[in-house]
PDB file of N, CA and C in Angstrom:
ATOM      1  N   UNK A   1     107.080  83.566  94.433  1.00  0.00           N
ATOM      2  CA  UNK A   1     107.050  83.692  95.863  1.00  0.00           C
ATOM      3  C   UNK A   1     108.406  83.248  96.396  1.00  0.00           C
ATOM      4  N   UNK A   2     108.804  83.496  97.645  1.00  0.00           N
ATOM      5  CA  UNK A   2     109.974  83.513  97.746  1.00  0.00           C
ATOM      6  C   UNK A   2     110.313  83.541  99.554  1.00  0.00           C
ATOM      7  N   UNK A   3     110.559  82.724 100.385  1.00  0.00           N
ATOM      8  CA  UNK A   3     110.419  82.435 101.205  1.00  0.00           C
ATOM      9  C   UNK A   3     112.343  82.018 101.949  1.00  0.00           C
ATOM     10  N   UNK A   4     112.345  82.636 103.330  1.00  0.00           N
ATOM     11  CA  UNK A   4     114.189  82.396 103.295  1.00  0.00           C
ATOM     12  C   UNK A   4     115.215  82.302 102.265  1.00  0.00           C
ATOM     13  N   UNK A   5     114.789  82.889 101.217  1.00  0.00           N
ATOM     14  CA  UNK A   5     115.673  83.252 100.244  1.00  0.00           C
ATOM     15  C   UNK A   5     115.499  82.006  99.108  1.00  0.00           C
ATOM     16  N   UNK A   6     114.162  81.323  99.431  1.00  0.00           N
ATOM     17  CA  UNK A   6     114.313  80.243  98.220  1.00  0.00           C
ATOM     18  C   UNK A   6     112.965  80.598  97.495  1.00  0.00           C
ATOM     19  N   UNK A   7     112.772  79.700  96.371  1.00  0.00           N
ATOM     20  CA  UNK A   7     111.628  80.405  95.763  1.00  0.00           C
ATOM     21  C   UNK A   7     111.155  79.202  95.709  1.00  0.00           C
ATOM     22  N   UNK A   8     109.794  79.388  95.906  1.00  0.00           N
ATOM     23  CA  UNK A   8     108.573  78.807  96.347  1.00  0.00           C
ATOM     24  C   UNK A   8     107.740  79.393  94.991  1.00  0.00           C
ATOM     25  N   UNK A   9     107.032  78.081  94.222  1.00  0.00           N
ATOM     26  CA  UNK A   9     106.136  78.099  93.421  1.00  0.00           C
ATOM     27  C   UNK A   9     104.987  77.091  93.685  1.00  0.00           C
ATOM     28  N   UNK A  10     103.788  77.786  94.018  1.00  0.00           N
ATOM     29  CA  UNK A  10     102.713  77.519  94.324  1.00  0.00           C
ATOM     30  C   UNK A  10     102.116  77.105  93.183  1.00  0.00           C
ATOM     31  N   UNK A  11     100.719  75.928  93.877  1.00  0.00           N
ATOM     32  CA  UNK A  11     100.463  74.625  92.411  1.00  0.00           C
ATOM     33  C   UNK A  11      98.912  74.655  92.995  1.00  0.00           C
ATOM     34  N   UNK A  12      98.184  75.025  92.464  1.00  0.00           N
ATOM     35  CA  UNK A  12      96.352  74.993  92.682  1.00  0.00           C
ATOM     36  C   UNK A  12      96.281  73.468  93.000  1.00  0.00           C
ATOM     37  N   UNK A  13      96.072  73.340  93.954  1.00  0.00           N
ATOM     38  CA  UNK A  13      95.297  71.420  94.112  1.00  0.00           C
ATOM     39  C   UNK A  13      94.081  71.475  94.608  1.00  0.00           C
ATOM     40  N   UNK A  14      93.115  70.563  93.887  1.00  0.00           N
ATOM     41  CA  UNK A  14      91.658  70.332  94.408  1.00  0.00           C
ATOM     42  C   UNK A  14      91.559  68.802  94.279  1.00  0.00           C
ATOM     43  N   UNK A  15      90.751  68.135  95.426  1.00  0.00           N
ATOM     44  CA  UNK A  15      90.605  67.067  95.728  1.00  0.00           C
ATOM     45  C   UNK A  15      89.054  66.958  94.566  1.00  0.00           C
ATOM     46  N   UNK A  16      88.794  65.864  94.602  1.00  0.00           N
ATOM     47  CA  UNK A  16      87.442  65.384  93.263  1.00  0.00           C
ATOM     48  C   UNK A  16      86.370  66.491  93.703  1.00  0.00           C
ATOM     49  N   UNK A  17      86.440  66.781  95.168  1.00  0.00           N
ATOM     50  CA  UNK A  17      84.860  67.316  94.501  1.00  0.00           C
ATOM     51  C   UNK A  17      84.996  68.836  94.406  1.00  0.00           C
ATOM     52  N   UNK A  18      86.289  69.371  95.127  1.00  0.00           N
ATOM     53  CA  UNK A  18      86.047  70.887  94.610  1.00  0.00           C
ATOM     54  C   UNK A  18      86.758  70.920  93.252  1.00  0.00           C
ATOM     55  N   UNK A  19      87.003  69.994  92.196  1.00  0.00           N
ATOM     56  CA  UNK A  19      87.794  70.321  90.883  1.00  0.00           C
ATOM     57  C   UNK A  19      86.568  70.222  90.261  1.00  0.00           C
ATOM     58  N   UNK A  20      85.061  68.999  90.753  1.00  0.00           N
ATOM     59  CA  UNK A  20      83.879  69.140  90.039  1.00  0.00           C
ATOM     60  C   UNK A  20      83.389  70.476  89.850  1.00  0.00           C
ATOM     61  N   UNK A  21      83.216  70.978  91.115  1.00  0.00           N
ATOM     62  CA  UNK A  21      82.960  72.048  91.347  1.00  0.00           C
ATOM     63  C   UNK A  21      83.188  73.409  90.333  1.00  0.00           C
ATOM     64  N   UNK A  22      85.025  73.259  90.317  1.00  0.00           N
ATOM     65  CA  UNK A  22      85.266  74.162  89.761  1.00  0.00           C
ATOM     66  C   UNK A  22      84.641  73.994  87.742  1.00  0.00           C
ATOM     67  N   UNK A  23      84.862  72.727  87.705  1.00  0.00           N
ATOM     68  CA  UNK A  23      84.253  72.588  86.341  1.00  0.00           C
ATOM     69  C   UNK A  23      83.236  73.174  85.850  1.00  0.00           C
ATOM     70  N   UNK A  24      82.110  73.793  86.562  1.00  0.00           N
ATOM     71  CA  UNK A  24      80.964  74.118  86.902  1.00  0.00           C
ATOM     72  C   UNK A  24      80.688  75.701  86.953  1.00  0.00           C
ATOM     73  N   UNK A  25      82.145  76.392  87.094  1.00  0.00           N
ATOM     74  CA  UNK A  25      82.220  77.722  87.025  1.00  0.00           C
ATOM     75  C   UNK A  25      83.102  78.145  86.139  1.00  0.00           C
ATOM     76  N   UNK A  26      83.998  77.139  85.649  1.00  0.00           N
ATOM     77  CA  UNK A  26      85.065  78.115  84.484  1.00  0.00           C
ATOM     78  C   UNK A  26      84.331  78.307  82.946  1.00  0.00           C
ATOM     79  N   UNK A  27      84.857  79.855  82.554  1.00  0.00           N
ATOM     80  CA  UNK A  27      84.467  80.234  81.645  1.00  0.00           C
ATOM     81  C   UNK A  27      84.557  78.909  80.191  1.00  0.00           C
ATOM     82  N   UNK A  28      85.716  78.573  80.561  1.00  0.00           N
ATOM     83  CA  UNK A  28      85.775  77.329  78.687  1.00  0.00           C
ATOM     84  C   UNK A  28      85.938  76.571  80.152  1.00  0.00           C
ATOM     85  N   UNK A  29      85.219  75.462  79.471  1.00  0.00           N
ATOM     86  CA  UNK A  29      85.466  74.390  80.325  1.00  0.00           C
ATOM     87  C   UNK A  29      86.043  73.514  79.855  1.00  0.00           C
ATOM     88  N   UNK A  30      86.620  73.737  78.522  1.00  0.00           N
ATOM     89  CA  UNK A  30      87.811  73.083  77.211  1.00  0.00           C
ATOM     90  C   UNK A  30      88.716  73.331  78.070  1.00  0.00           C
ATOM     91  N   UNK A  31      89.262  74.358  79.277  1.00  0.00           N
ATOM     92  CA  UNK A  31      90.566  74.748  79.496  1.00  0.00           C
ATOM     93  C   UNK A  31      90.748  73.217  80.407  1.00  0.00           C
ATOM     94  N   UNK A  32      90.270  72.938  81.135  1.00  0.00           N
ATOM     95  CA  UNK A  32      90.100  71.656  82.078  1.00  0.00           C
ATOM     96  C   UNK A  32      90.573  70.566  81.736  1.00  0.00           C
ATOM     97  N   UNK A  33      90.977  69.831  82.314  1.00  0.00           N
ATOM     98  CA  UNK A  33      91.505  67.674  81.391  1.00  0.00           C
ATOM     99  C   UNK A  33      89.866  67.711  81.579  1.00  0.00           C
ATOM    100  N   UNK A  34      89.608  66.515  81.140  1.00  0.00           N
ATOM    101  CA  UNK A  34      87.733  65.950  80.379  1.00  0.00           C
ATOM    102  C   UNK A  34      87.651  65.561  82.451  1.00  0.00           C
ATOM    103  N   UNK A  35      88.619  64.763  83.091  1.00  0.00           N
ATOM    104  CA  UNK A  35      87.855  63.537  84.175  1.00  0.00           C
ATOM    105  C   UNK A  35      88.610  64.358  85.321  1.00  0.00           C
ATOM    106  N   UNK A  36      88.934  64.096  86.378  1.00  0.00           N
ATOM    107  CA  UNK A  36      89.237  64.274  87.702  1.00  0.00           C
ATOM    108  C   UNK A  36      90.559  63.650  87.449  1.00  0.00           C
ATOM    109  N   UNK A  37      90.482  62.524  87.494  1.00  0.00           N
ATOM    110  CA  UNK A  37      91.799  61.670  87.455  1.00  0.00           C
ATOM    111  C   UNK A  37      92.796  62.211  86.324  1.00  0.00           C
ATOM    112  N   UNK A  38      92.428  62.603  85.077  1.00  0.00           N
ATOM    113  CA  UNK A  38      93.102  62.790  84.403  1.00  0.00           C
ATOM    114  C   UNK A  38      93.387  64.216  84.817  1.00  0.00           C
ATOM    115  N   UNK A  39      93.030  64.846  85.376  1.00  0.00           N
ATOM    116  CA  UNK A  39      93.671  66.494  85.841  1.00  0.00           C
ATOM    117  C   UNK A  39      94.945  66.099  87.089  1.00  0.00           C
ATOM    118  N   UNK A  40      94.412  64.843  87.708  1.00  0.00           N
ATOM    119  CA  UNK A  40      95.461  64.312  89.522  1.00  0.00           C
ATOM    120  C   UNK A  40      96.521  63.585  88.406  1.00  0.00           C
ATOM    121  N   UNK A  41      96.613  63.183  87.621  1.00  0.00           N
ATOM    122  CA  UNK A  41      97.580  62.487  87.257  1.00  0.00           C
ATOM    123  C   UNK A  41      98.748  63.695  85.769  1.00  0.00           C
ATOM    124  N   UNK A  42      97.985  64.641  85.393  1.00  0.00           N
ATOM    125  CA  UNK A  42      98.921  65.842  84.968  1.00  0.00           C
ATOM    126  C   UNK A  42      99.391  66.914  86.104  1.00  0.00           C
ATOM    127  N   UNK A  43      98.247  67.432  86.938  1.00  0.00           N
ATOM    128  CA  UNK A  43      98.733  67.807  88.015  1.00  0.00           C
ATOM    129  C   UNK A  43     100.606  67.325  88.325  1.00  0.00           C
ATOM    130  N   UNK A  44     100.623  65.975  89.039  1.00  0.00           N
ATOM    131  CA  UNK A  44     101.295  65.465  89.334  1.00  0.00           C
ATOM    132  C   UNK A  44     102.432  65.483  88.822  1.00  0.00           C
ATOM    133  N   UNK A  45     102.474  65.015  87.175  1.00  0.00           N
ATOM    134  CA  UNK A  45     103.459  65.047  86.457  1.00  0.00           C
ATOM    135  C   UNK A  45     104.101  66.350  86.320  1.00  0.00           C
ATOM    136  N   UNK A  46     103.272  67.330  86.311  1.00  0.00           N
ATOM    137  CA  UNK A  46     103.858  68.476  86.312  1.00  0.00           C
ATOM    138  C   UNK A  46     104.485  69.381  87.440  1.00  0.00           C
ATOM    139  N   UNK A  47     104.373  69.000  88.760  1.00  0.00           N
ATOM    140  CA  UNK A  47     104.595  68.768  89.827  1.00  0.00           C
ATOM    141  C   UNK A  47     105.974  68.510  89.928  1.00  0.00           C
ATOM    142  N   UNK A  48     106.016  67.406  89.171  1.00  0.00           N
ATOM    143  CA  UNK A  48     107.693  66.473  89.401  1.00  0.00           C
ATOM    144  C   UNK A  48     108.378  67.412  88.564  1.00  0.00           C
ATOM    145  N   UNK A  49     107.851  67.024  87.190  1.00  0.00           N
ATOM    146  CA  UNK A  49     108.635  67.700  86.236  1.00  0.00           C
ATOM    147  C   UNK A  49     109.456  69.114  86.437  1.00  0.00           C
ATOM    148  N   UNK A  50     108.198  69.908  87.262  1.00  0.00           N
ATOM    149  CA  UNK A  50     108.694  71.401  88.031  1.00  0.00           C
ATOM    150  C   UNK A  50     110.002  71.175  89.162  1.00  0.00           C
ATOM    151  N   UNK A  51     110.016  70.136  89.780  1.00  0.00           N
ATOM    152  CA  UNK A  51     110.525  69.744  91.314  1.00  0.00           C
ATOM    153  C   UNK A  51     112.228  69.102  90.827  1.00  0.00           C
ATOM    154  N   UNK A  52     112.241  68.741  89.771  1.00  0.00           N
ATOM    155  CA  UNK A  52     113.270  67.981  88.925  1.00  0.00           C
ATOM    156  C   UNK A  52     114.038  69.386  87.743  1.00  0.00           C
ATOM    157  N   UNK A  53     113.347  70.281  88.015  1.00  0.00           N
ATOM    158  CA  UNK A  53     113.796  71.130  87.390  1.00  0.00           C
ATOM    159  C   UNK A  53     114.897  72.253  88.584  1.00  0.00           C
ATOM    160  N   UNK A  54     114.816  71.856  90.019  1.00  0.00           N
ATOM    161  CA  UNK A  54     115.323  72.335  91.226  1.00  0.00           C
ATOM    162  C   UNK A  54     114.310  73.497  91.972  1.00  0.00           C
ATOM    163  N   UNK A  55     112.958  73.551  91.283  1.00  0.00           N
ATOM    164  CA  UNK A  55     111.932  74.174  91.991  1.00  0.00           C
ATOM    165  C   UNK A  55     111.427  73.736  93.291  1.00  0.00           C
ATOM    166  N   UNK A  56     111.243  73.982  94.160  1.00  0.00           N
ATOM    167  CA  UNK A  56     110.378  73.754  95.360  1.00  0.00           C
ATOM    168  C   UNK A  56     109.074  73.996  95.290  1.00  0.00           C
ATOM    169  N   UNK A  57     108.038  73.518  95.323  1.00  0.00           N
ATOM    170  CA  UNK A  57     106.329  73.369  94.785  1.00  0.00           C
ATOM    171  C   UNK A  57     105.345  72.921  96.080  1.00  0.00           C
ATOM    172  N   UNK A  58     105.036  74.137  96.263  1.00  0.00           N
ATOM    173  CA  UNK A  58     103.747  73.605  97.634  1.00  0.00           C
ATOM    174  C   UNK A  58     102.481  73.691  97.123  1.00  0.00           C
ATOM    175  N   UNK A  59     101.977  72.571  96.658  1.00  0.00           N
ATOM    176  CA  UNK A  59     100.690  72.668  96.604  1.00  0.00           C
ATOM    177  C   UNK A  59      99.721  73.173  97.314  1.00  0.00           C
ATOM    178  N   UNK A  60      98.654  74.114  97.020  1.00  0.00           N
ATOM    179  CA  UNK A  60      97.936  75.137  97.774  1.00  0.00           C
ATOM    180  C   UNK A  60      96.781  74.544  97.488  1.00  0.00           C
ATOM    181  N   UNK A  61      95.896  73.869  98.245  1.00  0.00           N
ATOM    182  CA  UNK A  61      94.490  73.408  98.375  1.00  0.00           C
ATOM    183  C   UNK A  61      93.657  74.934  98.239  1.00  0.00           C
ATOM    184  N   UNK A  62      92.731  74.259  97.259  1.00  0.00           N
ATOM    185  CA  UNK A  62      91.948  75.650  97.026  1.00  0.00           C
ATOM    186  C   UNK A  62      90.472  74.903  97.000  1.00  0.00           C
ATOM    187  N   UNK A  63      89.654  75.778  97.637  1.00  0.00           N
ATOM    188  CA  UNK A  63      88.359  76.305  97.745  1.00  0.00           C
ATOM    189  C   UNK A  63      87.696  76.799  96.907  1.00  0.00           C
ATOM    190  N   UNK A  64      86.719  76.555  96.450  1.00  0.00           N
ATOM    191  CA  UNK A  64      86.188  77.122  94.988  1.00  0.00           C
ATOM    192  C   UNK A  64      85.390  78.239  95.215  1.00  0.00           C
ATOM    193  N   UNK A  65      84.413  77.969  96.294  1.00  0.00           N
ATOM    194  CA  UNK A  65      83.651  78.573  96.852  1.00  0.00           C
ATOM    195  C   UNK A  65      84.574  80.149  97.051  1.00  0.00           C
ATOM    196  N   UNK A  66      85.609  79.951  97.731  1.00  0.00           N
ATOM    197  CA  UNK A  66      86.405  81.045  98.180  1.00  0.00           C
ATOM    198  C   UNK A  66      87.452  81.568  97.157  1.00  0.00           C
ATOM    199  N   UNK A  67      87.764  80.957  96.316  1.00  0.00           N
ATOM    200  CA  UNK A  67      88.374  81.353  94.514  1.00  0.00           C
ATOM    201  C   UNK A  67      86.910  82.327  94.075  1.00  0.00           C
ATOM    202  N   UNK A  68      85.388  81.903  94.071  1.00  0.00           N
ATOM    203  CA  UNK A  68      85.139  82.297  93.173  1.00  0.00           C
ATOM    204  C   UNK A  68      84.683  83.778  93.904  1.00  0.00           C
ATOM    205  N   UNK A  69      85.009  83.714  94.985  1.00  0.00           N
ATOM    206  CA  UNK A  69      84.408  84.992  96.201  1.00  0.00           C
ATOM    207  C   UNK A  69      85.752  86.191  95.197  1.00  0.00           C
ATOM    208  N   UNK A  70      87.014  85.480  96.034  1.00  0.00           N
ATOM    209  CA  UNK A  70      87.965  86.315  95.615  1.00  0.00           C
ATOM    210  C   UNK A  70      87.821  86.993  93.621  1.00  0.00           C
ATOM    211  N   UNK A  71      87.812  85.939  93.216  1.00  0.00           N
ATOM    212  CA  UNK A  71      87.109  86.700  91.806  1.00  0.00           C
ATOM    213  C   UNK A  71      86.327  87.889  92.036  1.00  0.00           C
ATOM    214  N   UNK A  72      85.431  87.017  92.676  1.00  0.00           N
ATOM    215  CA  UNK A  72      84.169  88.704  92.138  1.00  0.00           C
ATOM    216  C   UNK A  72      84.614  90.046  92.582  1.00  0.00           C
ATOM    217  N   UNK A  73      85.268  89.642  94.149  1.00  0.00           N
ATOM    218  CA  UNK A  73      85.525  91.202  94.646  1.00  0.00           C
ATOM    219  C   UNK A  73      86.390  91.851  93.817  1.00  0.00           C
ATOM    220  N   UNK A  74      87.645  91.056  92.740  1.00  0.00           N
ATOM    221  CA  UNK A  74      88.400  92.052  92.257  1.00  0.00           C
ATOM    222  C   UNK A  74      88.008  92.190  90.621  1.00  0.00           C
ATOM    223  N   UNK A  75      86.744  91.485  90.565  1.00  0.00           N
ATOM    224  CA  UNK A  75      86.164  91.791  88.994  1.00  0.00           C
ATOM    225  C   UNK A  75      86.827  90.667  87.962  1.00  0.00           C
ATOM    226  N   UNK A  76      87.372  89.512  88.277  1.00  0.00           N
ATOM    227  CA  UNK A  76      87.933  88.130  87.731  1.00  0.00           C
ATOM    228  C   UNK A  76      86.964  87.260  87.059  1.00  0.00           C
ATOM    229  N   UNK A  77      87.762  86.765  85.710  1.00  0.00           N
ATOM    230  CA  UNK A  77      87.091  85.295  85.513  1.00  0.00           C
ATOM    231  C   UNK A  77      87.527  84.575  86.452  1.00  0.00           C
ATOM    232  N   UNK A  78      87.265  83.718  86.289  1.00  0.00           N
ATOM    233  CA  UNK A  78      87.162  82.603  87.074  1.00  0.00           C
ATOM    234  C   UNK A  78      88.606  81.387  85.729  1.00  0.00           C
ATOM    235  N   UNK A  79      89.647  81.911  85.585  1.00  0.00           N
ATOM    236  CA  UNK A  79      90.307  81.333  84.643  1.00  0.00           C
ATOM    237  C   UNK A  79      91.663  80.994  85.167  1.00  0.00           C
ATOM    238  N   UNK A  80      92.674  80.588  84.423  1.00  0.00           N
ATOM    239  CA  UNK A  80      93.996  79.758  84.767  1.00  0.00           C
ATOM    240  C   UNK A  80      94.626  81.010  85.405  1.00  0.00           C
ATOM    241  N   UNK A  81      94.586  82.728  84.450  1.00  0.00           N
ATOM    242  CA  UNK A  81      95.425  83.042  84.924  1.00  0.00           C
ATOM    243  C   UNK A  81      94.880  83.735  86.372  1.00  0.00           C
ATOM    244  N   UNK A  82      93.253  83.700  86.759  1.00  0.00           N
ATOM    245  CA  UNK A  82      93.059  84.201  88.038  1.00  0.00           C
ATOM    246  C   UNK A  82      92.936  82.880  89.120  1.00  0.00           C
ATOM    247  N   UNK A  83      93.173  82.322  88.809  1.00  0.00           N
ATOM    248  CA  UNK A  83      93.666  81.341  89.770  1.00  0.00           C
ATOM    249  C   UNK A  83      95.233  80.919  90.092  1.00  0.00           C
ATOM    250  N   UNK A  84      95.758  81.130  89.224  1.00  0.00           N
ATOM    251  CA  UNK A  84      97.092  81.310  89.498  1.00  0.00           C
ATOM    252  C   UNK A  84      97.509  82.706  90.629  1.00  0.00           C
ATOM    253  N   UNK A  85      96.608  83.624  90.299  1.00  0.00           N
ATOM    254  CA  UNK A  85      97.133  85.250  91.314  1.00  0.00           C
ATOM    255  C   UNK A  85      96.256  84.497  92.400  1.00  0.00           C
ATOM    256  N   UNK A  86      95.440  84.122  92.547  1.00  0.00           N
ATOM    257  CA  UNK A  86      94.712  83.510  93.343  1.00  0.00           C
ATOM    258  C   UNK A  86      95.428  82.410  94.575  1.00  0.00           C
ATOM    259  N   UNK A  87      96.340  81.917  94.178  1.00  0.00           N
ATOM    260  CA  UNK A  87      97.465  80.778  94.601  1.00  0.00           C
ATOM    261  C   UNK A  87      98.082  81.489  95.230  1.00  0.00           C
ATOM    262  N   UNK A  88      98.873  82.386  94.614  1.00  0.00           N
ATOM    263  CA  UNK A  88      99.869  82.978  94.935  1.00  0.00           C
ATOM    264  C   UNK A  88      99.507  83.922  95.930  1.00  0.00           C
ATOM    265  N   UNK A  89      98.283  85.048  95.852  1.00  0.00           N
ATOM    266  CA  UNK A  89      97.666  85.249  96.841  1.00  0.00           C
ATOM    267  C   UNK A  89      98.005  84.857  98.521  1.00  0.00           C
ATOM    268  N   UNK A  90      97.176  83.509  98.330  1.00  0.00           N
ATOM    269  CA  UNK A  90      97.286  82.560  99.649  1.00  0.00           C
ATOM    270  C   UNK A  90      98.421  82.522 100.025  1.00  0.00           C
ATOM    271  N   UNK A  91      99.754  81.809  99.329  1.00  0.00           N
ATOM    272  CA  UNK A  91     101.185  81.799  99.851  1.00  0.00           C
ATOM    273  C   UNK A  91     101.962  83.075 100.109  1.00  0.00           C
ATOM    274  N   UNK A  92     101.068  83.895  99.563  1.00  0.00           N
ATOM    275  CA  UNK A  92     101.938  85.280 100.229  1.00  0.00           C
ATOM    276  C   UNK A  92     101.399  85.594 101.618  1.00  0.00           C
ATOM    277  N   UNK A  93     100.409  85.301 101.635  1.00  0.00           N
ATOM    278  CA  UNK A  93      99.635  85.119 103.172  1.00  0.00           C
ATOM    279  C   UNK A  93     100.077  84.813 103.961  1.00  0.00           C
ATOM    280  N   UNK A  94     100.362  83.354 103.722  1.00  0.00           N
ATOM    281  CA  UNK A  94     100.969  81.880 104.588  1.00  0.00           C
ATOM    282  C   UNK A  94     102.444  82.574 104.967  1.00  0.00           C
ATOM    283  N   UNK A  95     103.136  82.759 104.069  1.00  0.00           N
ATOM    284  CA  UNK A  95     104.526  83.566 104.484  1.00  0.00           C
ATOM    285  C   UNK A  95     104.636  84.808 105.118  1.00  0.00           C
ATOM    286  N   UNK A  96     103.539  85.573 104.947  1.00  0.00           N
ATOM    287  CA  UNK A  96     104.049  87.043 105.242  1.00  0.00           C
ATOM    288  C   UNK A  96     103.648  86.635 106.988  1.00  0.00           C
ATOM    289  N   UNK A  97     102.324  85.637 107.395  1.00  0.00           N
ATOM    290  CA  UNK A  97     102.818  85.535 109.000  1.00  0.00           C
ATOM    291  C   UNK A  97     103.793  84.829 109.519  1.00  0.00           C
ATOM    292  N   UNK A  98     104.313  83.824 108.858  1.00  0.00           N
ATOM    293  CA  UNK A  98     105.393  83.141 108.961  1.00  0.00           C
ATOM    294  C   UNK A  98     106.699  83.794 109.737  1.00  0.00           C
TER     295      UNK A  98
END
């Protein structure tokens, strides 16, 4: 994504109870960290790690309820890489009224 000429990489964030949530609908649920905390504290690291690399990273609060809507209509698992188009989705949104 790419916004005034800089590029913008969008980061799935869920607060504890829609990441429960999502636990609850992904196909492997191996793909997941085991706890909450341990997903907020890689999240994070990876966050920096991205941000230290000269990326710009807006975390995109996501909705599970509304991830798993967007799935069905376009025939999606419910997985890393449809949540990632899923992200990106939204920030093309957010920008294109911008």
């Amino acid at each position: 994504m790419r916004h005034e000429n800089k590029a913008i990489l969008g980061f799935a964030w869920y607060d504890e109870a829609q990441w429960l949530l999502l636990t609850g609908v992904v196909p492997d649920r191996s793909e997941l960290c085991e706890t909450f905390h341990d997903w907020e504290r890689a999240a994070i690291a990876a966050v920096r790690k991205i941000e230290t690399q000269g990326n710009t990273v807006e975390r995109v609060p996501v909705e599970v309820v509304a991830l798993c809507a967007w799935c069905r209509e376009r025939g999606l698992p419910v997985n890393g890489a449809a949540r990632a188009e899923y992200v990106t989705s939204i920030l093309r949104g957010k920008y294109a009224r911008a």
